[in-house]
C-alpha atoms as a PDB file:
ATOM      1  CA  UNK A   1     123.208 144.653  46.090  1.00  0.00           C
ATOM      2  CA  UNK A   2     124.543 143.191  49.240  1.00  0.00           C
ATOM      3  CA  UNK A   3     125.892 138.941  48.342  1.00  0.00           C
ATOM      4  CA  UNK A   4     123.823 137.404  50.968  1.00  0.00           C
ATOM      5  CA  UNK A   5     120.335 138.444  52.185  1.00  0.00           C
ATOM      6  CA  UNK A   6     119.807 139.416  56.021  1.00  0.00           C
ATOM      7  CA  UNK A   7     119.825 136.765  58.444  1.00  0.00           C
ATOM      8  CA  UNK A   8     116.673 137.954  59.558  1.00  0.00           C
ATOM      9  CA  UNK A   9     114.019 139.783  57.185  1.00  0.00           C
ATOM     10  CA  UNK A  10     115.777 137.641  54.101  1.00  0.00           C
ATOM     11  CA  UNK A  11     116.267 140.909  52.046  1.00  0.00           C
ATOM     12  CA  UNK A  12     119.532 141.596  49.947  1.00  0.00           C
ATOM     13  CA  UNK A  13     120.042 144.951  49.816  1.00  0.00           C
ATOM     14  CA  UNK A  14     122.558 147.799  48.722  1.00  0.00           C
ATOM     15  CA  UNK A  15     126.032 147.519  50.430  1.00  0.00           C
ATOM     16  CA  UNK A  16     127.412 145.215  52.525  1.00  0.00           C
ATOM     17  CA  UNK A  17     126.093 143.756  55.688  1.00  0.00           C
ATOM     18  CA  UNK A  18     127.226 143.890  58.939  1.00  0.00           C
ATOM     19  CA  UNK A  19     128.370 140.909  60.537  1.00  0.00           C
ATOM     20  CA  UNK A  20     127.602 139.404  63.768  1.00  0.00           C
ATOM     21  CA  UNK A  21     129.587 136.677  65.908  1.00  0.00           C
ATOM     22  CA  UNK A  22     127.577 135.495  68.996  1.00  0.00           C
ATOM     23  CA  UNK A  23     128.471 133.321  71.669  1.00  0.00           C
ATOM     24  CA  UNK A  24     127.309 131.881  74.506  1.00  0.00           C
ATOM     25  CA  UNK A  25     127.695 128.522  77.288  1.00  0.00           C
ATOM     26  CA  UNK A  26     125.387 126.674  78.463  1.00  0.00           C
ATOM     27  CA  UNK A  27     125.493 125.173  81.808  1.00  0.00           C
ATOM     28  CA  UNK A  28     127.981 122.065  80.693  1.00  0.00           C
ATOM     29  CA  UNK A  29     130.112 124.776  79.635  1.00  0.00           C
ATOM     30  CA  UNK A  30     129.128 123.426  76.119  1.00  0.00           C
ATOM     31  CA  UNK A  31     129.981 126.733  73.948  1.00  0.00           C
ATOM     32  CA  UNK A  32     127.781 127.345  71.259  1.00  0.00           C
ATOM     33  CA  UNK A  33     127.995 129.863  68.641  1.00  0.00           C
ATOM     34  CA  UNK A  34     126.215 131.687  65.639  1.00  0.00           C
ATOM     35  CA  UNK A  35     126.942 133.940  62.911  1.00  0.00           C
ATOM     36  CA  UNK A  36     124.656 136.397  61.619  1.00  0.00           C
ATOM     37  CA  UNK A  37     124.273 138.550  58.253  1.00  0.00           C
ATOM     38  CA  UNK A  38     122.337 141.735  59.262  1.00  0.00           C
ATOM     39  CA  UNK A  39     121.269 144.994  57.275  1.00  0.00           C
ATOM     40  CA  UNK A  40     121.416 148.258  59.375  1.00  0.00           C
ATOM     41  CA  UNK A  41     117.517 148.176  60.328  1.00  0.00           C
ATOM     42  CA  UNK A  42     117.892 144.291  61.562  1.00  0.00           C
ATOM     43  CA  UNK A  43     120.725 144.985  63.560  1.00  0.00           C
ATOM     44  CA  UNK A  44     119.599 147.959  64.853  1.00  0.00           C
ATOM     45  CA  UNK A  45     116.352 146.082  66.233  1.00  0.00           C
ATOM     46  CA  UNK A  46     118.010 142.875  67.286  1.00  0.00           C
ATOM     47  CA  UNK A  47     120.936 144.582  69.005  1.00  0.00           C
ATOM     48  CA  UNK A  48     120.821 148.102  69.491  1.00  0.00           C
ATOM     49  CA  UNK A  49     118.672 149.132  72.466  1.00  0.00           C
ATOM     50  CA  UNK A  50     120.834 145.934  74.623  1.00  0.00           C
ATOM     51  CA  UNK A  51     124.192 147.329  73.755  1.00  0.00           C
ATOM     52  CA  UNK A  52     122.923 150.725  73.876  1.00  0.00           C
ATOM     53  CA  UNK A  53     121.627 149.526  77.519  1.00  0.00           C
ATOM     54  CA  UNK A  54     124.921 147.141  78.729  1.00  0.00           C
ATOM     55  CA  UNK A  55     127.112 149.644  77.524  1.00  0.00           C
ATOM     56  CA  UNK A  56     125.365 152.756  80.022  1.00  0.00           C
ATOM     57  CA  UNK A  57     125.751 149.968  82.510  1.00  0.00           C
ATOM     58  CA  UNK A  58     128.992 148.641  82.238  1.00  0.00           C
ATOM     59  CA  UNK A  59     130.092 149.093  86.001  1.00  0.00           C
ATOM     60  CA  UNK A  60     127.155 147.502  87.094  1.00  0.00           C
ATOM     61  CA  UNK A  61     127.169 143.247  86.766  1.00  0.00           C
ATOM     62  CA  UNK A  62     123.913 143.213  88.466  1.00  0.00           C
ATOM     63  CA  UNK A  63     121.302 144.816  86.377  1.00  0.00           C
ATOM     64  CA  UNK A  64     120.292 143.135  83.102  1.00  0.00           C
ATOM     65  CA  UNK A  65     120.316 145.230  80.398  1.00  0.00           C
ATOM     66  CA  UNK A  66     117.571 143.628  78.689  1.00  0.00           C
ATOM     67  CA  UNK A  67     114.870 144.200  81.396  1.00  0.00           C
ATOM     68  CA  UNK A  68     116.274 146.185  83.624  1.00  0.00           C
ATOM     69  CA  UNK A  69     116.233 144.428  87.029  1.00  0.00           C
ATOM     70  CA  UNK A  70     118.602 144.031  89.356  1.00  0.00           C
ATOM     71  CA  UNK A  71     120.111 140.509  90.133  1.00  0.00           C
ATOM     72  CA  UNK A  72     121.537 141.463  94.041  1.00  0.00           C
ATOM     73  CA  UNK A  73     122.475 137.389  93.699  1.00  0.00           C
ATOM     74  CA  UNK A  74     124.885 137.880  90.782  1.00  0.00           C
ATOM     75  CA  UNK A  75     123.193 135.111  88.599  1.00  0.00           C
ATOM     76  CA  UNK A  76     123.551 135.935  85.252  1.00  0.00           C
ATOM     77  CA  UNK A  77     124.142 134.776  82.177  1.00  0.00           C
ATOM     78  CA  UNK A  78     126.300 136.462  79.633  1.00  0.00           C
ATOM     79  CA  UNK A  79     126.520 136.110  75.707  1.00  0.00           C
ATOM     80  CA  UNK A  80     129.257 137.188  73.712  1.00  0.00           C
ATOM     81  CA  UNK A  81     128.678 139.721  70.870  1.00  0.00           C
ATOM     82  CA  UNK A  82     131.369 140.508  68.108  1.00  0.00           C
ATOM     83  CA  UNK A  83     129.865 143.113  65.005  1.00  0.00           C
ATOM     84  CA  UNK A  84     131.631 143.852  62.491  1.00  0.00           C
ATOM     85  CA  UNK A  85     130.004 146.551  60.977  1.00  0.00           C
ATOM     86  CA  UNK A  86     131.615 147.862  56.945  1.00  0.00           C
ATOM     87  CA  UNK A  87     134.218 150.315  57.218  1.00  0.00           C
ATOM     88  CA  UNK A  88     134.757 150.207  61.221  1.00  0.00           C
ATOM     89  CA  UNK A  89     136.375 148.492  63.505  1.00  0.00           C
ATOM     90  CA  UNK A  90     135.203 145.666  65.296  1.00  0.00           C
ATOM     91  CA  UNK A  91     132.842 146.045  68.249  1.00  0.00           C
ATOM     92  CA  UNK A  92     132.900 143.344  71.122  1.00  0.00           C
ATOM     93  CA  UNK A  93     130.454 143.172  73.967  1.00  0.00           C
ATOM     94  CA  UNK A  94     129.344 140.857  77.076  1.00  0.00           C
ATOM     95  CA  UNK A  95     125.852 140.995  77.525  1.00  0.00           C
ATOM     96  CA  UNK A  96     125.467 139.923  81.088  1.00  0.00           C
ATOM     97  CA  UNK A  97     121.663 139.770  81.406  1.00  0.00           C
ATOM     98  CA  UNK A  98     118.806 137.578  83.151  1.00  0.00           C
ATOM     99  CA  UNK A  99     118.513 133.946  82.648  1.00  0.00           C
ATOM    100  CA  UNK A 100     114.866 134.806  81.441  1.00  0.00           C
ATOM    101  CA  UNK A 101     116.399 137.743  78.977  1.00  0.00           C
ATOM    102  CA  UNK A 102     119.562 135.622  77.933  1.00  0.00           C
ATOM    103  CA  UNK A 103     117.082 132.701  76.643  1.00  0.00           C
ATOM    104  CA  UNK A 104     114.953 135.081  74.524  1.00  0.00           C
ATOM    105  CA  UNK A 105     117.940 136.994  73.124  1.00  0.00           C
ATOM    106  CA  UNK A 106     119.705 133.824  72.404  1.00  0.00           C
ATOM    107  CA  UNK A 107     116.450 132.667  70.706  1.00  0.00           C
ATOM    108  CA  UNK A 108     116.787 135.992  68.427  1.00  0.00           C
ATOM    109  CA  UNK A 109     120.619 135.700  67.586  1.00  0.00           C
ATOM    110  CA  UNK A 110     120.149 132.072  66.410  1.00  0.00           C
ATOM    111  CA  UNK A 111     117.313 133.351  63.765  1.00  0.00           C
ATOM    112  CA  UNK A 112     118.736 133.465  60.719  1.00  0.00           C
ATOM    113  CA  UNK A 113     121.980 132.158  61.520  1.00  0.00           C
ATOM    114  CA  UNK A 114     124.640 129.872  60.610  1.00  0.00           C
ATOM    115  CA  UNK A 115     125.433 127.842  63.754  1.00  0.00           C
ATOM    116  CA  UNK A 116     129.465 127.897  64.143  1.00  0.00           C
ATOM    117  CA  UNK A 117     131.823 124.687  65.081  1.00  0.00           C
ATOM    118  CA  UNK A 118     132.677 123.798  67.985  1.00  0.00           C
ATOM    119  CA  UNK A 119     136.581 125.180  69.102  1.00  0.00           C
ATOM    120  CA  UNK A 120     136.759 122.627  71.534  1.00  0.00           C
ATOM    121  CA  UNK A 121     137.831 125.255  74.526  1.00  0.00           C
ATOM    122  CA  UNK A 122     136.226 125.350  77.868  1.00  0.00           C
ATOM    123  CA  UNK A 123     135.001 128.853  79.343  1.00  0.00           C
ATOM    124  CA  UNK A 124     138.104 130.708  78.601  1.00  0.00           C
ATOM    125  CA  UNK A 125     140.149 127.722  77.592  1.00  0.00           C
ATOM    126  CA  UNK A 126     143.749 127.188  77.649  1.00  0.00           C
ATOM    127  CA  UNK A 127     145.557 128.631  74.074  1.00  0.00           C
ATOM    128  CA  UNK A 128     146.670 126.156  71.732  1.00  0.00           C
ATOM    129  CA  UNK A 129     150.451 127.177  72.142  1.00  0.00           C
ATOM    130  CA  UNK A 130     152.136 128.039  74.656  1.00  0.00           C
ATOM    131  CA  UNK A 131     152.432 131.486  76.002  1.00  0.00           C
ATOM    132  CA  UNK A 132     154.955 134.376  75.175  1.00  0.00           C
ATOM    133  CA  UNK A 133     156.955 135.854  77.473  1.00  0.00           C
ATOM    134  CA  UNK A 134     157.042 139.471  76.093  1.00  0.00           C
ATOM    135  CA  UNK A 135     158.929 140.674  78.788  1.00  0.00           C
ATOM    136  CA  UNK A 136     161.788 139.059  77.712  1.00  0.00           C
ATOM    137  CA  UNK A 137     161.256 139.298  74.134  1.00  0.00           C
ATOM    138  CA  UNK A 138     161.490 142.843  74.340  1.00  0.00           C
ATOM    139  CA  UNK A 139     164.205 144.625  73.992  1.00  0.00           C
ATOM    140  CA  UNK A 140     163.222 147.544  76.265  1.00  0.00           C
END
């Protein structure tokens, strides 16, 4: 019997749950973030025909993979998707979709969940220390 119940149909079931990060900025560039508890048949309806959908279009920034249409303007809005899913690696993935699609999703990845603080960085902020110069560190 899984710890916690499913962010989303409140069960607690056998084995572990998978674990999903999401992300996303608003316009301010305010970043907000959720964490999710899923079991295999929640995360497979929340999240698996989108990646399924933005992974087959990967090369192309301009069709939502939500809805399907194309976006010749560029306009989209991404959210960030980390799953950790028992006994695998982790899986990251930018969901670049629709303003219309990225507001319903978002709706769906906040049900459940336990809103995350704040890191206080900016779209791609600066890292807290410094960075390494491997080149040198190396000795090759």
């Amino acid at each position: 019997m899984s710890i916690y119940p499913c962010s989303r149909c409140k069960k607690r079931l056998p084995g572990k749950l998978a674990t999903a990060y999401n992300a996303w900025f608003e316009g301010d560039n305010t970043r907000i973030a959720f964490k999710q508890r899923l079991c295999v048949g929640c995360l497979g309806e929340e999240l698996g025909e989108i990646i399924r959908n933005a992974v087959e279009l990967a090369d192309d920034s301009e069709t939502c993979p939500a809805c399907g249409s194309g976006n010749g303007d560029g306009d989209m809005d991404p959210t960030f998707v980390t799953v950790y899913i028992p006994g695998r690696e982790p899986a990251e993935f930018g969901l670049n979709t629709c303003g219309a699609c990225a507001a319903k999703l978002r709706v769906e990845l906040r049900q459940g969940g336990e809103a995350l603080a704040e890191r206080g960085a900016m779209l791609r902020g600066p890292s807290p220390t410094p960075p390494v110069d491997w080149g040198s560190a190396l000795p090759f």
